[in-house]
N, C-alpha and C. Protein backbone atom coordinates (compact mmCIF):
# COMPACT_ATOMS: atom_id res chain seq x y z
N UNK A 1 125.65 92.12 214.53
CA UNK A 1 125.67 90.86 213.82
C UNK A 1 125.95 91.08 212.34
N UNK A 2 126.60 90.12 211.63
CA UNK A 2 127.00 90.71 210.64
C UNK A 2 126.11 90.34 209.55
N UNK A 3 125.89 89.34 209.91
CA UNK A 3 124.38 88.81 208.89
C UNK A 3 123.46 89.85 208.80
N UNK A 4 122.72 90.52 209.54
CA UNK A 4 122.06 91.73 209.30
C UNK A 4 122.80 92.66 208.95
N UNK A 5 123.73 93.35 208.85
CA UNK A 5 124.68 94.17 207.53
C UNK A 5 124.90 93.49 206.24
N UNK A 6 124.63 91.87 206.19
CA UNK A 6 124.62 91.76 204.74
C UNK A 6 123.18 91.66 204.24
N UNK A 7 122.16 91.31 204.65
CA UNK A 7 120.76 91.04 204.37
C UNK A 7 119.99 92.34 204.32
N UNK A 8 120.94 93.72 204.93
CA UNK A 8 120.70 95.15 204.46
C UNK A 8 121.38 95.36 203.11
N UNK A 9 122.46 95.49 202.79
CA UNK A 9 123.06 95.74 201.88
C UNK A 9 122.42 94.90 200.72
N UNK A 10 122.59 93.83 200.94
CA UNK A 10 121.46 93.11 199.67
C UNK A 10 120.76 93.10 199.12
N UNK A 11 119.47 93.87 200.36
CA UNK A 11 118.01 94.85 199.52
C UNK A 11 118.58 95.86 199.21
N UNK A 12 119.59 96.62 199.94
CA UNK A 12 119.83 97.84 199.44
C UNK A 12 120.65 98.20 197.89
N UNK A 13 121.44 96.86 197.81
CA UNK A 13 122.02 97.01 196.53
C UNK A 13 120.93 96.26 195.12
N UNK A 14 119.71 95.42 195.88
CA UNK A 14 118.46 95.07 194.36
C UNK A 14 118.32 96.05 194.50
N UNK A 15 117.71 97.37 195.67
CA UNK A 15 117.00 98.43 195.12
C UNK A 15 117.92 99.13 194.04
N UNK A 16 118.75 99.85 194.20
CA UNK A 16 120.37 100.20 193.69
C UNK A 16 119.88 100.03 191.57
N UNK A 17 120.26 98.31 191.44
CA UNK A 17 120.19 98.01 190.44
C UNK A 17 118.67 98.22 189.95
N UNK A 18 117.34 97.77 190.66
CA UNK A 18 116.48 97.95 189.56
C UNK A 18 116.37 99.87 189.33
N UNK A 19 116.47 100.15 190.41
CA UNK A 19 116.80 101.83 189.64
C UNK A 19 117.82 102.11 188.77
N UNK A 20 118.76 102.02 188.70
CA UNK A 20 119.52 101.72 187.53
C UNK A 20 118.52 101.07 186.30
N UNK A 21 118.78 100.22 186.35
CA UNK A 21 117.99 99.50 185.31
C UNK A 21 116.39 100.17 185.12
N UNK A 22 115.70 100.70 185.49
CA UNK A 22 114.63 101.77 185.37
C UNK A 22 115.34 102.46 184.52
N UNK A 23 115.64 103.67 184.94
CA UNK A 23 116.58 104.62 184.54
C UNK A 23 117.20 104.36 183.06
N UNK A 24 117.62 103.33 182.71
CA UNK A 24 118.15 102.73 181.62
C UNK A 24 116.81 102.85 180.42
N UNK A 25 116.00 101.90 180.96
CA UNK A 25 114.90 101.69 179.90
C UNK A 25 113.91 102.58 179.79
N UNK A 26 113.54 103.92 180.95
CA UNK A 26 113.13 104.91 180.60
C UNK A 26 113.79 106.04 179.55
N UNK A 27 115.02 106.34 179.73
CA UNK A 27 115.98 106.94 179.26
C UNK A 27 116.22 106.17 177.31
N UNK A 28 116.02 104.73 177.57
CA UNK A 28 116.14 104.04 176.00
C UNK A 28 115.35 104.71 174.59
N UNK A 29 115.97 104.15 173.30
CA UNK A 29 115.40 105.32 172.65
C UNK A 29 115.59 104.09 171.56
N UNK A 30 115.88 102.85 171.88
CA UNK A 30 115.69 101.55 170.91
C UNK A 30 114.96 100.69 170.73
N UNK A 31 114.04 101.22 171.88
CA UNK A 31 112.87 100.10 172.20
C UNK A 31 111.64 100.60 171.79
N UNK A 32 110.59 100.25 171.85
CA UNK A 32 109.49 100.49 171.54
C UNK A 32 108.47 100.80 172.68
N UNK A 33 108.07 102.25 172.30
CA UNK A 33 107.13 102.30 173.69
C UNK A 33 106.07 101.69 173.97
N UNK A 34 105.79 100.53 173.77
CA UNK A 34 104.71 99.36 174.28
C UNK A 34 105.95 98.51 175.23
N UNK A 35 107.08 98.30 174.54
CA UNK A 35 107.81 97.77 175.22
C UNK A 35 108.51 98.23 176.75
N UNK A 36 108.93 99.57 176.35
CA UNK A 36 109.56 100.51 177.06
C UNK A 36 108.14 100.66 178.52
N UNK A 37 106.94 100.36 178.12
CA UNK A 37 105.62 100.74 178.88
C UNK A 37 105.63 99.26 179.89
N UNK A 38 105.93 98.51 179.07
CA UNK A 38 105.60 96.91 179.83
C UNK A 38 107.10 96.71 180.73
N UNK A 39 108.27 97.30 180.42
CA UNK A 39 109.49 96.70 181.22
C UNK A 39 109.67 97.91 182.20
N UNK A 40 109.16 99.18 182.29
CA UNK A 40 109.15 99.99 183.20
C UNK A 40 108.01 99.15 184.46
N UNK A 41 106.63 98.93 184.15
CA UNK A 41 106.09 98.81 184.54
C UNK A 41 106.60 97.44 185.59
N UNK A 42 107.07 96.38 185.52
CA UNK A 42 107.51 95.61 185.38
C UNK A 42 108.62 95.82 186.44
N UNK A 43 109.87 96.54 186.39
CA UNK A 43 110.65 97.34 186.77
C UNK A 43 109.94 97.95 188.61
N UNK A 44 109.02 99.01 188.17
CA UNK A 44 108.43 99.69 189.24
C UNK A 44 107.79 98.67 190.21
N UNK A 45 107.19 97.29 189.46
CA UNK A 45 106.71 96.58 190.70
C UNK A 45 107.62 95.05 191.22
N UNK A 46 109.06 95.46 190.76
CA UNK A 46 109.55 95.12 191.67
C UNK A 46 110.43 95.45 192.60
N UNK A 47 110.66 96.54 191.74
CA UNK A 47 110.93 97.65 193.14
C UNK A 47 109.86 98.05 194.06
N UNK A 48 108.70 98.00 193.93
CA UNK A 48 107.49 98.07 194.99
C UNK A 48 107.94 96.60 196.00
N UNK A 49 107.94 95.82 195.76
CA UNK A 49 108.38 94.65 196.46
C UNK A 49 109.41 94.92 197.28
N UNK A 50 110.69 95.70 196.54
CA UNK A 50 112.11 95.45 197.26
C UNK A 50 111.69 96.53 198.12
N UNK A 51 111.15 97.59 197.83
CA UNK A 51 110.96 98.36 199.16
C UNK A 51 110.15 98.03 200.70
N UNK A 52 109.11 97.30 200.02
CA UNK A 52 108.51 96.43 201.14
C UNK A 52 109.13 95.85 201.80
N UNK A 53 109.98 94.91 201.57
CA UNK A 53 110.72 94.61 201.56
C UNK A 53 111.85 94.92 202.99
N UNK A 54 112.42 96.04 202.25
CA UNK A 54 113.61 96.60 203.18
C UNK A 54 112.69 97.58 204.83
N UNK A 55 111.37 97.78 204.13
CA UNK A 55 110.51 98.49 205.57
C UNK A 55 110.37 97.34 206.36
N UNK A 56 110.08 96.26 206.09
CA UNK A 56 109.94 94.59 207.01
C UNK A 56 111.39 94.61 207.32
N UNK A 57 112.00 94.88 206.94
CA UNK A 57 113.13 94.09 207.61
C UNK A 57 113.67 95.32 208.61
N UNK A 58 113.45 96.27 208.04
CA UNK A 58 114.01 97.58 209.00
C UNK A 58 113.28 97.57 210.42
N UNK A 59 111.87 97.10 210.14
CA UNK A 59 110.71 97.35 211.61
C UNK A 59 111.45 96.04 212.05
N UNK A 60 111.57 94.84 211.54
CA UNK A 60 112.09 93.81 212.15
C UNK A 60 113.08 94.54 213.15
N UNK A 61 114.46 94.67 212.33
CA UNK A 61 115.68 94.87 213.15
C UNK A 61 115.22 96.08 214.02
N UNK A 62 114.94 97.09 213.80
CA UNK A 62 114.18 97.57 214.94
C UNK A 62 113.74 97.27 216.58
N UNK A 63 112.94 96.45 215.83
CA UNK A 63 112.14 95.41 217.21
C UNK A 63 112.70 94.66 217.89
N UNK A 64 113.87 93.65 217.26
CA UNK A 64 114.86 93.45 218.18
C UNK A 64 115.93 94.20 218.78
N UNK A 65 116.30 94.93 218.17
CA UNK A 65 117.37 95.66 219.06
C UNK A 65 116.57 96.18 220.26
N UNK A 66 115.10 97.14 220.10
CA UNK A 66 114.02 97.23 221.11
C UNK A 66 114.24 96.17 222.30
N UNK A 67 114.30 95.07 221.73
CA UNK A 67 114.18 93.59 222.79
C UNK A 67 115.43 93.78 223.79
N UNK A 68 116.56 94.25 223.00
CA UNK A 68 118.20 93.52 223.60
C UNK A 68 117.98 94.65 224.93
């Protein structure tokens, strides 16, 4: 189904960008580390989400193909 190849790729490309974007503002050297402390942090929990995320949907698709 192709809808489940795009609803993968989708988490897979937020995860993608907020690592990128991590990476960015850890690596920054313009910001202020209160700042740099609050947008990492910030950063990490929503990538905690997107990974949740992609494990729900993986056990999902899983479970149905299990079914077919």
């Amino acid at each position: 189904m192709r809808i489940i190849n795009i609803i993968n790729n989708e988490l897979i490309i937020r995860k993608q960008k907020l690592e990128n974007e991590l990476e960015r503002v850890l690596n920054s050297t313009a910001i202020s580390t209160d700042d740099q402390l609050k947008e990492s942090v910030e950063l990490v929990n929503k990538l905690s989400e997107v990974n949740s995320s992609l494990v729900t949907w993986e056990s999902y698709i899983s479970k149905t193909q299990t079914k077919e």
